[in-house]
Protein backbone atom coordinates (compact mmCIF):
# COMPACT_ATOMS: atom_id res chain seq x y z
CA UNK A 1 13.46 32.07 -19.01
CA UNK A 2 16.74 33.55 -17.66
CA UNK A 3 18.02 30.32 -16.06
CA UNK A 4 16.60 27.42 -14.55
CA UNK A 5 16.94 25.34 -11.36
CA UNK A 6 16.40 22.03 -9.42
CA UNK A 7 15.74 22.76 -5.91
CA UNK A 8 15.54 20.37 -3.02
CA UNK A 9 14.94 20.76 0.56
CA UNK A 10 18.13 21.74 2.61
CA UNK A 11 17.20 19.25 5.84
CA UNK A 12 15.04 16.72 3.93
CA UNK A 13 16.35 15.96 0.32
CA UNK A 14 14.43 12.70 0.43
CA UNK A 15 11.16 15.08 0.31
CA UNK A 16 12.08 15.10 -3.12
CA UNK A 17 13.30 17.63 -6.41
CA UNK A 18 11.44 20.35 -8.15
CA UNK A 19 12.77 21.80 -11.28
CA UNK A 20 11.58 25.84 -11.30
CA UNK A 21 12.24 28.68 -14.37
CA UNK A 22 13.27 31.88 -12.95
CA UNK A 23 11.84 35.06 -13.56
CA UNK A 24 8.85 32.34 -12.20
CA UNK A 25 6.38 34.25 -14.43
CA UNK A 26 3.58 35.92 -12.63
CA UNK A 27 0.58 33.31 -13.82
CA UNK A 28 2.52 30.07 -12.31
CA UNK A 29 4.00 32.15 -9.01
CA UNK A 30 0.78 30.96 -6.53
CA UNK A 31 1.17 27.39 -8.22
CA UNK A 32 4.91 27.66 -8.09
CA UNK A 33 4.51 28.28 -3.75
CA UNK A 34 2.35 25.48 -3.73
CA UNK A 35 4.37 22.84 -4.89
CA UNK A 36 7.37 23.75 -2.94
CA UNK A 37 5.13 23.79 -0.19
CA UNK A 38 4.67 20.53 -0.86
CA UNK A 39 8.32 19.62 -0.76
CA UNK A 40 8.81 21.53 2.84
CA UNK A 41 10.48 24.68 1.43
CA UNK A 42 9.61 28.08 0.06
CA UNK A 43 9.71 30.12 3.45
CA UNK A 44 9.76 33.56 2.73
CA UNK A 45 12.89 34.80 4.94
CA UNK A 46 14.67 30.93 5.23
CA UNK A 47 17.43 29.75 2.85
CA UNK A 48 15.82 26.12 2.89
CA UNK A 49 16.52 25.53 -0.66
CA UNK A 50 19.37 24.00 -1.73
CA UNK A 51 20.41 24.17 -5.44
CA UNK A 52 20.39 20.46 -6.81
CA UNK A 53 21.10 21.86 -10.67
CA UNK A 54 21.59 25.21 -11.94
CA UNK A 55 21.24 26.01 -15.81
CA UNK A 56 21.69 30.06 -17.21
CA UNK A 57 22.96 32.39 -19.85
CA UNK A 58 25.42 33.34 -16.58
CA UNK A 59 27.54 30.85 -16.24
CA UNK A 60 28.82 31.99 -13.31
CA UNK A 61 25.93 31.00 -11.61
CA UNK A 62 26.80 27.41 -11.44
CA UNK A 63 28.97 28.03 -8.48
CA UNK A 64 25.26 28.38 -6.02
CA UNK A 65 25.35 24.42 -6.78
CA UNK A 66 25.01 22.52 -3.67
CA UNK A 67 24.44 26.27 -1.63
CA UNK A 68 21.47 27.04 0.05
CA UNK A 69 19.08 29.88 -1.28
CA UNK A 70 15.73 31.17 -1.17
CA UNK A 71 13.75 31.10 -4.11
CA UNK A 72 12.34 34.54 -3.85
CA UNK A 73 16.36 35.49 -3.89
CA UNK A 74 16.62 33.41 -7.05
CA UNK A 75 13.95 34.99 -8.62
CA UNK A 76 14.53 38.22 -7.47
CA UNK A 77 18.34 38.27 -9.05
CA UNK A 78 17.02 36.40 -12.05
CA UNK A 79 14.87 39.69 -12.48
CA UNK A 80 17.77 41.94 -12.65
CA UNK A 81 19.74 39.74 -14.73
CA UNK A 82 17.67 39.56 -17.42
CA UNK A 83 17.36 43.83 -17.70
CA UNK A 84 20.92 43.80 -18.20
CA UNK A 85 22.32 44.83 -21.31
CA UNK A 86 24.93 42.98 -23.24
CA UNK A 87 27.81 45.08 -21.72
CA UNK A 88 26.54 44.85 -18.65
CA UNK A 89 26.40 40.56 -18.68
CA UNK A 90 29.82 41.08 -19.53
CA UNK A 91 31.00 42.67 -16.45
CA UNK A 92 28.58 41.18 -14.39
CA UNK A 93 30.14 37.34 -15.78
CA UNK A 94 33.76 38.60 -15.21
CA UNK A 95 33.55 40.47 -11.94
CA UNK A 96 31.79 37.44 -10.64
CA UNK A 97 34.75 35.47 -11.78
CA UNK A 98 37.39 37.27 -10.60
CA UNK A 99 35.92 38.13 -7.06
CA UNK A 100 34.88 34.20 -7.05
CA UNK A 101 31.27 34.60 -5.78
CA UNK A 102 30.11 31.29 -4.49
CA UNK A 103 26.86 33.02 -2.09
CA UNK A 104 23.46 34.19 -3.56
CA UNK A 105 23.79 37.60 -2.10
CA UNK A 106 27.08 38.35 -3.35
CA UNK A 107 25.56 37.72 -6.81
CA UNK A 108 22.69 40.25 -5.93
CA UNK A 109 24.95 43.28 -4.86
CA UNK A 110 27.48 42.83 -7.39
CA UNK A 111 24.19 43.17 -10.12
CA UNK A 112 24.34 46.93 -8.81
CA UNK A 113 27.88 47.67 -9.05
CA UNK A 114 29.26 45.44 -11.54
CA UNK A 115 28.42 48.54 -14.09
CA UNK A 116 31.29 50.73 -12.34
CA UNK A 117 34.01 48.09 -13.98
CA UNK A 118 35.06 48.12 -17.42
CA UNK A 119 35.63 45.03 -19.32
CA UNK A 120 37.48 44.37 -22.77
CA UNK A 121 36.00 41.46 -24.39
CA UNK A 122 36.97 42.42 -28.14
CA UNK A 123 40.78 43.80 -28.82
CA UNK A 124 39.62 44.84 -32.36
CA UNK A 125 36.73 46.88 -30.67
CA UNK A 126 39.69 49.42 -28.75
CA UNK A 127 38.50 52.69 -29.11
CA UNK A 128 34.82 51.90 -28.34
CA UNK A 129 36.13 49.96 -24.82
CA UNK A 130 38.37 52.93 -24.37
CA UNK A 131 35.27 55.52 -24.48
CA UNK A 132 33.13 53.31 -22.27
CA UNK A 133 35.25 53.57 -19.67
CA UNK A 134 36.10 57.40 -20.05
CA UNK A 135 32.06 57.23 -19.34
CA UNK A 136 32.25 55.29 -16.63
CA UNK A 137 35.34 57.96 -14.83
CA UNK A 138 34.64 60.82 -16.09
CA UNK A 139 30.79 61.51 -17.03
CA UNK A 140 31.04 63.43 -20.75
CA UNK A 141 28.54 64.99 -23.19
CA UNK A 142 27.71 63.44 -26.57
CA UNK A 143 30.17 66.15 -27.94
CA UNK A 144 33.18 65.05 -25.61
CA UNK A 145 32.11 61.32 -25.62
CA UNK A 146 33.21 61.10 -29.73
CA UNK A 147 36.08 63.32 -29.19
CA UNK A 148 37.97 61.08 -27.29
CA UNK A 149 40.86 58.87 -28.56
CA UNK A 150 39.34 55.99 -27.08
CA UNK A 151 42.16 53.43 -28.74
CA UNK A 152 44.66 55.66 -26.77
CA UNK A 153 42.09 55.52 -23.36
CA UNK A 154 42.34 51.91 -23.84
CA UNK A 155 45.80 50.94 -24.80
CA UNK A 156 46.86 52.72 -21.54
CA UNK A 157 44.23 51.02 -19.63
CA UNK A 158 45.95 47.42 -20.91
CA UNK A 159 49.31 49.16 -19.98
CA UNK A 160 48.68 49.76 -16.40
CA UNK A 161 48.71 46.16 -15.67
CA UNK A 162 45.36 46.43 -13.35
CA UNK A 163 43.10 44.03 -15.54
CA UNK A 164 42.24 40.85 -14.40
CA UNK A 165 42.01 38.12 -17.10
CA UNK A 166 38.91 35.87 -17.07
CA UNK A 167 37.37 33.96 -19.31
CA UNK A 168 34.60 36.61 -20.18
CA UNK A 169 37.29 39.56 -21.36
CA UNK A 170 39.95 41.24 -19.29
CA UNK A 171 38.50 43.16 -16.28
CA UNK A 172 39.27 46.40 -14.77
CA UNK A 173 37.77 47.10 -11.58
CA UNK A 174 38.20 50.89 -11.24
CA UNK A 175 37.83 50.92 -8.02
CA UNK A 176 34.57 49.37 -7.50
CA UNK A 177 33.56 48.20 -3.92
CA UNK A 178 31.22 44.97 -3.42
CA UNK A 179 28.93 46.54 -0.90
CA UNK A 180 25.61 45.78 1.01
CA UNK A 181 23.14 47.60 -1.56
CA UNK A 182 20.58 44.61 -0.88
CA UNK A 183 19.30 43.50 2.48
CA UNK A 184 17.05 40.69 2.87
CA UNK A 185 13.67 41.25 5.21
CA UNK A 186 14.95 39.62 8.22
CA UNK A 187 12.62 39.34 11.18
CA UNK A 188 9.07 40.23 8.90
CA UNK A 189 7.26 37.88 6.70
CA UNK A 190 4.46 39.62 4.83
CA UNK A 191 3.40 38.75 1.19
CA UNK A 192 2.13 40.87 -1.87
CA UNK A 193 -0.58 39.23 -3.92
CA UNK A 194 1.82 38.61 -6.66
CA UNK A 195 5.57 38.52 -4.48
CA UNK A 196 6.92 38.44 -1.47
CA UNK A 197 8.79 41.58 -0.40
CA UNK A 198 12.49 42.07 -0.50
CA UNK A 199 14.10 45.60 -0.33
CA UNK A 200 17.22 47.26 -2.03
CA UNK A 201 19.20 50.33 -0.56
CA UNK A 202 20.08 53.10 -2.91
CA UNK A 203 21.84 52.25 -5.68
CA UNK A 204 23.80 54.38 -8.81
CA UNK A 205 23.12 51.59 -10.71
CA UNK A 206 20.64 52.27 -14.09
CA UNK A 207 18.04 49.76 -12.87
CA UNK A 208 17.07 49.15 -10.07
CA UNK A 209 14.24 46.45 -9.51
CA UNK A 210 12.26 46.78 -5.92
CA UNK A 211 9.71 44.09 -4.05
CA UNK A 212 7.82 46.37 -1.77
CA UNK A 213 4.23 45.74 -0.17
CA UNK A 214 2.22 48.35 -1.79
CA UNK A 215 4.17 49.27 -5.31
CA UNK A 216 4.23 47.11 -8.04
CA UNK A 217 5.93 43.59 -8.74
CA UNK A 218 8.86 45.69 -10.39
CA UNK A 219 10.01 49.57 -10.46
CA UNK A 220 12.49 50.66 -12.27
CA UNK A 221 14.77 53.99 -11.36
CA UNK A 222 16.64 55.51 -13.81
């Protein structure tokens, strides 16, 4: 369980309060409908959830308190999150922070971009920050990766004065550009067996997890 949530309807709270674990794993999912169902909410396109209580790993996430969501949205960025790897929860925590996300979508596109930023969380740890972000600029071979002075690449990051402090490390943006890489199915409501569909455009990102009507629940692209 990545995170979990309390979800009530957005017109009828006195309907009542369900409390849902997200990734919703595949052999409660049909259950899962039903009992929101129940409650008035779980439309496939609608945002007629609203987020009662939100518990995660991310933090961050505590801001869609009080918003309205869908739940395949929820469980659809709950999917991504928990791929990511530790350095990418770290940029993912402080971009989020710094750009002061509040909406469910702006969580969802910045889990495709947020791995364009580089993000210092250790100052003991220089030279391995400093390489990771020569990666992230430059694109080098195994050869050039370990021949870089990557205290140096970092010390001159810190002395540009572009980082952002937050409290998940100091952030560098390098450019990166919140964009529209996810676009909810507006005007179609079909269902899979197992999900409902949601599409993503192209993304650079490592991972990229898709909801269409005849692949499977997840595909990665690498």
């Amino acid at each position: 369980m990545m995170m979990e949530a309390v979800l009530t309807s957005s017109t009828h709270p006195e309907y009542g309060e369900i409390t849902i674990p997200f990734p919703i794993p595949e052999e409660d999912y049909d259950r899962t409908m039903e009992l929101l169902e129940e409650l008035g909410i779980g439309d496939v396109l609608a945002q007629d959830c609203r987020v009662v209580k939100l518990e995660s790993e991310y933090p961050v996430l505590e801001r869609l308190k009080g918003a309205a969501v869908n739940v395949d949205e929820l469980d659809y960025l709950a999917k991504r999150l928990e791929s990511f790897w530790k350095s990418e929860k770290d940029q993912f925590l402080a971009m989020a922070h710094k750009l002061d996300l509040t909406d469910i979508q702006g969580f969802i596109n910045l889990s495709f971009c947020c791995q364009d930023t580089t993000v210092i969380t250790d100052f003991s740890k220089l030279e391995e920050a400093g390489r990771e972000h020569c990666i992230k600029n430059d694109g080098l071979t195994v050869d050039e990766y370990y021949s870089i002075d990557g205290r140096a690449e970092a010390l001159a990051l810190i002395r540009s004065g572009n980082g952002t402090v937050t409290p998940y490390g100091v952030v560098y943006d390098s450019g990166m550009e919140l964009k529209q890489l996810y676009t909810r199915m507006e005007g179609r409501s079909f269902r899979t067996p197992l999900r409902r569909s949601f599409t993503t455009l192209s993304s650079s990102s490592r991972n990229s997890w898709v909801f269409s009507s005849s692949g499977p629940l997840g595909h990665q692209v690498w």
